[in-house]
PDB file of N, CA and C in Angstrom:
ATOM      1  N   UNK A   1      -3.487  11.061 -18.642  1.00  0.00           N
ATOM      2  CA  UNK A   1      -2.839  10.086 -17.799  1.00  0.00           C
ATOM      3  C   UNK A   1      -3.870   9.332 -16.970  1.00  0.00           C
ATOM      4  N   UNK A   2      -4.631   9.898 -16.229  1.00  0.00           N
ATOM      5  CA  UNK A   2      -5.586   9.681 -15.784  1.00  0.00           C
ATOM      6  C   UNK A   2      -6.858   9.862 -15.651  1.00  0.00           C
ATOM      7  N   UNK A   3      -8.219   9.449 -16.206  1.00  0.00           N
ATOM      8  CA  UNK A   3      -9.715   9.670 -16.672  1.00  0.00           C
ATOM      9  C   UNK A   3     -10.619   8.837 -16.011  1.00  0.00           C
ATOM     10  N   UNK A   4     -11.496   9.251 -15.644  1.00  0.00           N
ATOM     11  CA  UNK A   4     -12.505   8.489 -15.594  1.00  0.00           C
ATOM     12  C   UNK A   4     -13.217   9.199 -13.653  1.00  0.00           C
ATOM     13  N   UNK A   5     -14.149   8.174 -13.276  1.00  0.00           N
ATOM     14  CA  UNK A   5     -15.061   8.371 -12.344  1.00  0.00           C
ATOM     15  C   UNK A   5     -13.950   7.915 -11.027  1.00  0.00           C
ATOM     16  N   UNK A   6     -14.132   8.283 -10.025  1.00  0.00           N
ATOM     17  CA  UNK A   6     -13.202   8.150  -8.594  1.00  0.00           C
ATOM     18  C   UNK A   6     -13.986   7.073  -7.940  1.00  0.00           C
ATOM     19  N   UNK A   7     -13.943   6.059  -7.685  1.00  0.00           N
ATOM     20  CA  UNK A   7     -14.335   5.022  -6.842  1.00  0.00           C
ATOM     21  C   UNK A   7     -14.541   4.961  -5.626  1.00  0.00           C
ATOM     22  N   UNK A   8     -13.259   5.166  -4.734  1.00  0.00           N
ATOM     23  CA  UNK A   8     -13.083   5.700  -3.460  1.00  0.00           C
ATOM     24  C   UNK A   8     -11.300   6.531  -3.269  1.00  0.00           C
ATOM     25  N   UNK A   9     -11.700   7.298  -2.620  1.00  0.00           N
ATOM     26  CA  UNK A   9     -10.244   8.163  -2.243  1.00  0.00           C
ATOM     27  C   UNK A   9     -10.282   8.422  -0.631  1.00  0.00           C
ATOM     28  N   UNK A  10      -8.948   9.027  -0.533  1.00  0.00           N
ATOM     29  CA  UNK A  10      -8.929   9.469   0.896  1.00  0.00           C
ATOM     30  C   UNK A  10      -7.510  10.133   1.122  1.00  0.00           C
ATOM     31  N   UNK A  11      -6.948  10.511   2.327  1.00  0.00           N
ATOM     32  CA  UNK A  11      -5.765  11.306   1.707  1.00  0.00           C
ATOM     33  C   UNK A  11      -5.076  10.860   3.418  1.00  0.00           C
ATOM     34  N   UNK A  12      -3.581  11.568   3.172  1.00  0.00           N
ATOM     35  CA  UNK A  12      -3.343  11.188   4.440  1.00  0.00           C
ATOM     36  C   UNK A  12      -1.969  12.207   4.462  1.00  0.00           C
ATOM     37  N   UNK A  13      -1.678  12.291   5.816  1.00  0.00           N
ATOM     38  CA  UNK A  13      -0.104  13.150   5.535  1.00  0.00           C
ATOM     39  C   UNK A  13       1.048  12.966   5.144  1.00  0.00           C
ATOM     40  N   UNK A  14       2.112  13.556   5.266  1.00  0.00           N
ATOM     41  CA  UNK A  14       3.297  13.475   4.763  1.00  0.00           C
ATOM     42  C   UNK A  14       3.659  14.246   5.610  1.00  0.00           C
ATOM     43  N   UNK A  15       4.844  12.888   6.335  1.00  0.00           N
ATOM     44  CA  UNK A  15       6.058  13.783   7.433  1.00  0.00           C
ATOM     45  C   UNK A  15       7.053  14.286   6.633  1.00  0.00           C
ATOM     46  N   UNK A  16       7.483  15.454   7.831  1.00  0.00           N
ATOM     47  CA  UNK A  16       8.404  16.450   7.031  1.00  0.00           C
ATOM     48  C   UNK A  16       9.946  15.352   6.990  1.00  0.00           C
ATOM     49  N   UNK A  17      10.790  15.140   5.989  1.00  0.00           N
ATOM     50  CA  UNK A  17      11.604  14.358   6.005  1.00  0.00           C
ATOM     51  C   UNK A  17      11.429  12.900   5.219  1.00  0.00           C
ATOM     52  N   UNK A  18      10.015  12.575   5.401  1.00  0.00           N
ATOM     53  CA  UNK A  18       9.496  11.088   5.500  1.00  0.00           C
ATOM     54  C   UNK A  18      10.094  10.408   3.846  1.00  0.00           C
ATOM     55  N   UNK A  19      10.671   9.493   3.500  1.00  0.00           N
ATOM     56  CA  UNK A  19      10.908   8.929   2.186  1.00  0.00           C
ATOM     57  C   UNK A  19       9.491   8.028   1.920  1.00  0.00           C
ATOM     58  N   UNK A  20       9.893   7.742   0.604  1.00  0.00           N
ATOM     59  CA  UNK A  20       8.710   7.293  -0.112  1.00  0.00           C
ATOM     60  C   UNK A  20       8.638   5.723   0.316  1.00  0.00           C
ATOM     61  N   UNK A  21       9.559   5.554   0.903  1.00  0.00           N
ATOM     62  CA  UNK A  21       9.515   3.953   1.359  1.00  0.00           C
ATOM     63  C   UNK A  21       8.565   4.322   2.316  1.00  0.00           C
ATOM     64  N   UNK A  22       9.061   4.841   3.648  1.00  0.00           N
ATOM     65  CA  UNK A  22       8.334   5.299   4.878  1.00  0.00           C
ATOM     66  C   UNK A  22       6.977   5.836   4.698  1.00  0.00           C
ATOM     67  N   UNK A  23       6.445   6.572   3.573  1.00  0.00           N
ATOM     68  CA  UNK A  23       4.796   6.709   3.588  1.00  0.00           C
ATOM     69  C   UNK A  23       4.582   5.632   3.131  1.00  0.00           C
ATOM     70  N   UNK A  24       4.995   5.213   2.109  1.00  0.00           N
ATOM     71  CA  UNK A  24       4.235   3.772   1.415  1.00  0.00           C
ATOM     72  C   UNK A  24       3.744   2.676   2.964  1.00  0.00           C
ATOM     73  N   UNK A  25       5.049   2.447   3.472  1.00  0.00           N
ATOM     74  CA  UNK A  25       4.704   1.518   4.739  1.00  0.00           C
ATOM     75  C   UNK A  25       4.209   2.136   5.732  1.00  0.00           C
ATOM     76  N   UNK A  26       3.797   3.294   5.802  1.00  0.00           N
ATOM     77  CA  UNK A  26       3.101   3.895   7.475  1.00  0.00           C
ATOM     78  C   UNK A  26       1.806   3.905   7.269  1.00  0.00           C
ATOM     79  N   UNK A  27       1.667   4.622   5.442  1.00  0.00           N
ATOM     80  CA  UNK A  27       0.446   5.018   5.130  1.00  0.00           C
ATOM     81  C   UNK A  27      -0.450   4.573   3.830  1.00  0.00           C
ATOM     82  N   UNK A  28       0.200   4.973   2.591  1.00  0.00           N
ATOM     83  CA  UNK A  28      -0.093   4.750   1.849  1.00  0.00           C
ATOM     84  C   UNK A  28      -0.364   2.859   1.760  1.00  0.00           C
ATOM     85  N   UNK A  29       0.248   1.941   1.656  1.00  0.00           N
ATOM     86  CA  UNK A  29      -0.287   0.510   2.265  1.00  0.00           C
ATOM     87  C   UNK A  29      -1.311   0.410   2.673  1.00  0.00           C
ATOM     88  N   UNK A  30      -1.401   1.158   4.018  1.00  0.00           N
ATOM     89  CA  UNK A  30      -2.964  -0.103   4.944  1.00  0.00           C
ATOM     90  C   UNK A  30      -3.752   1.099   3.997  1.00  0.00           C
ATOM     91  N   UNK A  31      -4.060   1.889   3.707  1.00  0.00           N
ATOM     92  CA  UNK A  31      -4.705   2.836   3.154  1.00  0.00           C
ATOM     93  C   UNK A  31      -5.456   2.430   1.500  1.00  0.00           C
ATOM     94  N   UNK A  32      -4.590   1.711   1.069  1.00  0.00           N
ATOM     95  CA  UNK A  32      -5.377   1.533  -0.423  1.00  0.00           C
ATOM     96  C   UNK A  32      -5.594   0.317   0.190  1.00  0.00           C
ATOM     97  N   UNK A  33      -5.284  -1.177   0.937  1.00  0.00           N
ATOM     98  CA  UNK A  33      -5.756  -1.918   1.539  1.00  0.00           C
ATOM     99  C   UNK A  33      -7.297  -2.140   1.772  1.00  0.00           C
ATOM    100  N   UNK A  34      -7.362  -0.585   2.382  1.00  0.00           N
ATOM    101  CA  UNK A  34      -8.980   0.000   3.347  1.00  0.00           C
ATOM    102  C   UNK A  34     -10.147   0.177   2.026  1.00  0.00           C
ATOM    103  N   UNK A  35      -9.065   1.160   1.129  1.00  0.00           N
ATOM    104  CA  UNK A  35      -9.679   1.850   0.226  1.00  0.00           C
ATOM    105  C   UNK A  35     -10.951   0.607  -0.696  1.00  0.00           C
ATOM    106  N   UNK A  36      -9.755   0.014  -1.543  1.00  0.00           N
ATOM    107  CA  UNK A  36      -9.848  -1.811  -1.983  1.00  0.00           C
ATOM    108  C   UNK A  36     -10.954  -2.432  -1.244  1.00  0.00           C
ATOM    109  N   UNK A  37     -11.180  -2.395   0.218  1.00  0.00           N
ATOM    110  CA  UNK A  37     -12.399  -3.389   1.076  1.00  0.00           C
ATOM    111  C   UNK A  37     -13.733  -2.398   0.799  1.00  0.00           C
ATOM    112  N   UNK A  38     -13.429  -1.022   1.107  1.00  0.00           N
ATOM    113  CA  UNK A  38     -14.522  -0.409   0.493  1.00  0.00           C
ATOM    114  C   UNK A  38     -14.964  -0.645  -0.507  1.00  0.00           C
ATOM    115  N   UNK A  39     -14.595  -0.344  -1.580  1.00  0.00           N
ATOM    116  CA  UNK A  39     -14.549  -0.522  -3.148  1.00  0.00           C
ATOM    117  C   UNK A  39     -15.619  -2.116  -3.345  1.00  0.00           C
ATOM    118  N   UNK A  40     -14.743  -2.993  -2.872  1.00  0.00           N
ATOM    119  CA  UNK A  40     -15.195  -4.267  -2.791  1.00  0.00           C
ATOM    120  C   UNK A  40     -16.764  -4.378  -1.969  1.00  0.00           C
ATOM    121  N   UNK A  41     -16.655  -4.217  -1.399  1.00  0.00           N
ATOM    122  CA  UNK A  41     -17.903  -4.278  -0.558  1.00  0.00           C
ATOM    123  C   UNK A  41     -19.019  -3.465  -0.880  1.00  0.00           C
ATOM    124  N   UNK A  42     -18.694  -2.191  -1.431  1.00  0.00           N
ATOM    125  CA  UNK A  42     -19.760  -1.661  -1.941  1.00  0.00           C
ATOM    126  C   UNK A  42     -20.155  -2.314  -3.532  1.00  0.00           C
ATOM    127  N   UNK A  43     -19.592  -2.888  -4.272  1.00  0.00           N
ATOM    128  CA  UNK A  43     -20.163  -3.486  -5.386  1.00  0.00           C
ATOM    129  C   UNK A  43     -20.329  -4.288  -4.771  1.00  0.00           C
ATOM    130  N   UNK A  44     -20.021  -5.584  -3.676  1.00  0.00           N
ATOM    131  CA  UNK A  44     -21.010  -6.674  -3.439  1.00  0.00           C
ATOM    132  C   UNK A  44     -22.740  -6.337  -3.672  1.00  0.00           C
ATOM    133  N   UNK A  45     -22.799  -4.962  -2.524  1.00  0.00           N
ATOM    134  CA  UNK A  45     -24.495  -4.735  -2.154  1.00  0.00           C
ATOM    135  C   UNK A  45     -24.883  -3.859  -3.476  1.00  0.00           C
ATOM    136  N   UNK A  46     -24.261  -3.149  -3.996  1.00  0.00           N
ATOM    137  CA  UNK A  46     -24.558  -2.538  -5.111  1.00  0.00           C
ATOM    138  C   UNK A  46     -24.521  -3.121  -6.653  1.00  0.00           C
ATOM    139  N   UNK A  47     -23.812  -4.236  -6.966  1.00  0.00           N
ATOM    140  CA  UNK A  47     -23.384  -4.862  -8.298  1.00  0.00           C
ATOM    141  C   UNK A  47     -22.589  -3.742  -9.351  1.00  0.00           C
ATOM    142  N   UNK A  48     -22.485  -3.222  -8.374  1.00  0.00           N
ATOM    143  CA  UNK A  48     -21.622  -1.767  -9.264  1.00  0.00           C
ATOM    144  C   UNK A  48     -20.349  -0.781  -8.376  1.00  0.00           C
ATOM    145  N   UNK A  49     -19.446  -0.231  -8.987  1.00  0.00           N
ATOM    146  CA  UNK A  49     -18.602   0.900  -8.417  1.00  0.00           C
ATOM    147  C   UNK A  49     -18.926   1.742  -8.138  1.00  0.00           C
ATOM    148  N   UNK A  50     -18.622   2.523  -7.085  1.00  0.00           N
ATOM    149  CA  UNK A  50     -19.024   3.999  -6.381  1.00  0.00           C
ATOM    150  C   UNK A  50     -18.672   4.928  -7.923  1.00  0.00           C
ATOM    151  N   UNK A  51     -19.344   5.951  -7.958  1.00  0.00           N
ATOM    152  CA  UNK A  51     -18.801   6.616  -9.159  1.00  0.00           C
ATOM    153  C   UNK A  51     -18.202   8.219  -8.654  1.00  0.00           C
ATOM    154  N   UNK A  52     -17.712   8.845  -8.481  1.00  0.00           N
ATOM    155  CA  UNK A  52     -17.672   9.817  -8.317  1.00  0.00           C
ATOM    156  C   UNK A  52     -16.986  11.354  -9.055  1.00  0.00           C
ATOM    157  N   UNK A  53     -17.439  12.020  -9.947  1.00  0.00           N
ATOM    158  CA  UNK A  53     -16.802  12.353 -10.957  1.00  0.00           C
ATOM    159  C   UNK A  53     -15.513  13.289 -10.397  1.00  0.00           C
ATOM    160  N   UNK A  54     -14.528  13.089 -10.994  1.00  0.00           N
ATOM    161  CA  UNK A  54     -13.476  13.981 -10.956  1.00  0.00           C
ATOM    162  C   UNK A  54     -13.496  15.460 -10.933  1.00  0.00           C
ATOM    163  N   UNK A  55     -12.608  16.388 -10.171  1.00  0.00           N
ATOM    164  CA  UNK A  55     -13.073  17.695 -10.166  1.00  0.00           C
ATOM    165  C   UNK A  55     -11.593  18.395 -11.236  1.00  0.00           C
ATOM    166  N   UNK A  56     -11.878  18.645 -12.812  1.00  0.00           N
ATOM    167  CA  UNK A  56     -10.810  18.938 -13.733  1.00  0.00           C
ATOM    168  C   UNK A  56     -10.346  20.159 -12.993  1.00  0.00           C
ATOM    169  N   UNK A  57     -10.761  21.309 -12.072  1.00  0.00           N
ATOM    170  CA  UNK A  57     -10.070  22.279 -11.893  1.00  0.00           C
ATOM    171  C   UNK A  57      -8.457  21.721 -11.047  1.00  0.00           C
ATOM    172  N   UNK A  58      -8.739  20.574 -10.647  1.00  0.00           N
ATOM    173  CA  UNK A  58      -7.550  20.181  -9.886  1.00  0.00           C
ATOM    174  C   UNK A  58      -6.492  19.094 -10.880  1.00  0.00           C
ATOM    175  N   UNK A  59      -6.936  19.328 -11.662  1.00  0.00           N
ATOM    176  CA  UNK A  59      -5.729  17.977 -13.156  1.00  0.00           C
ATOM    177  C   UNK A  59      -4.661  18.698 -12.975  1.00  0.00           C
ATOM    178  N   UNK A  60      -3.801  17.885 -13.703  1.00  0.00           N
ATOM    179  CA  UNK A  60      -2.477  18.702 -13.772  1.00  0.00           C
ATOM    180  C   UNK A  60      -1.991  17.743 -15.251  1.00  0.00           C
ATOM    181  N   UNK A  61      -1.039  18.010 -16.273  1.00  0.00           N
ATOM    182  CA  UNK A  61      -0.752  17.684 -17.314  1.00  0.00           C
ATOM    183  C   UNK A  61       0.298  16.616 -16.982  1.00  0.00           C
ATOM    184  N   UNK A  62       0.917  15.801 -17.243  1.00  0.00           N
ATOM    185  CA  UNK A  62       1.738  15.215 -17.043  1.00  0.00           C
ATOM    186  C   UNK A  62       2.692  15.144 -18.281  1.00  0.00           C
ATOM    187  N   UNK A  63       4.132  14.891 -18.869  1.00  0.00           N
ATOM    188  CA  UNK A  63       4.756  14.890 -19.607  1.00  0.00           C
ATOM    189  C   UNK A  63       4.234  13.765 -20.540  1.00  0.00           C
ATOM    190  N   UNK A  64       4.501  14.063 -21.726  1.00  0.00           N
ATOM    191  CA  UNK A  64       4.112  13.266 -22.920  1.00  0.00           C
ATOM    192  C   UNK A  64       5.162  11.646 -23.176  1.00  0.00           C
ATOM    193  N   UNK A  65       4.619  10.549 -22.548  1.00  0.00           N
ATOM    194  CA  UNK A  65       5.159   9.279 -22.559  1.00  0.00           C
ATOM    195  C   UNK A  65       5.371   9.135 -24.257  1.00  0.00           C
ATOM    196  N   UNK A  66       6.918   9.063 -24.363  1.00  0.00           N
ATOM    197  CA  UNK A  66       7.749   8.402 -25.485  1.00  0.00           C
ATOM    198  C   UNK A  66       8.621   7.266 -25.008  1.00  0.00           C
ATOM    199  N   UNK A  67       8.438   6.087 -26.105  1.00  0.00           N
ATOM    200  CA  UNK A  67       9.538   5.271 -25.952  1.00  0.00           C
ATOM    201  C   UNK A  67      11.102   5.635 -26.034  1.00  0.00           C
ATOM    202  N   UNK A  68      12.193   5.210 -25.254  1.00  0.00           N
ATOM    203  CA  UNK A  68      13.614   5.366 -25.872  1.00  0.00           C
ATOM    204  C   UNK A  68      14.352   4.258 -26.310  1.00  0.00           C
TER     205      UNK A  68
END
């Protein structure tokens, strides 16, 4: 589902109760926003993406995508 090198990450909480509307707009939003200016800015001075390799002990499988 997902491969490759990590660019930039960061993490944030989850209120007890909170819907997925409510993190998206408290947190998740300005957060990949931030993430994105990083990202950006470091290939300006670099001409390249942060690379950072993935740690597989933490993957998880995801269900096998079929059309219906």
């Amino acid at each position: 589902m997902d491969a490759g090198a990590i660019a930039v990450q960061d993490w944030c909480f989850v209120k007890p109760g909170e819907t997925a509307r409510e993190l998206w707009e408290r947190a998740l939003a300005p957060l990949g926003l931030r993430l994105l200016a990083e990202a950006i800015d470091y290939a300006r001075i670099h001409h390249a993406l942060p690379a950072k390799p993935q740690d597989e002990q933490f993957a998880t499988k995801a269900p096998s995508l079929t059309p219906h």
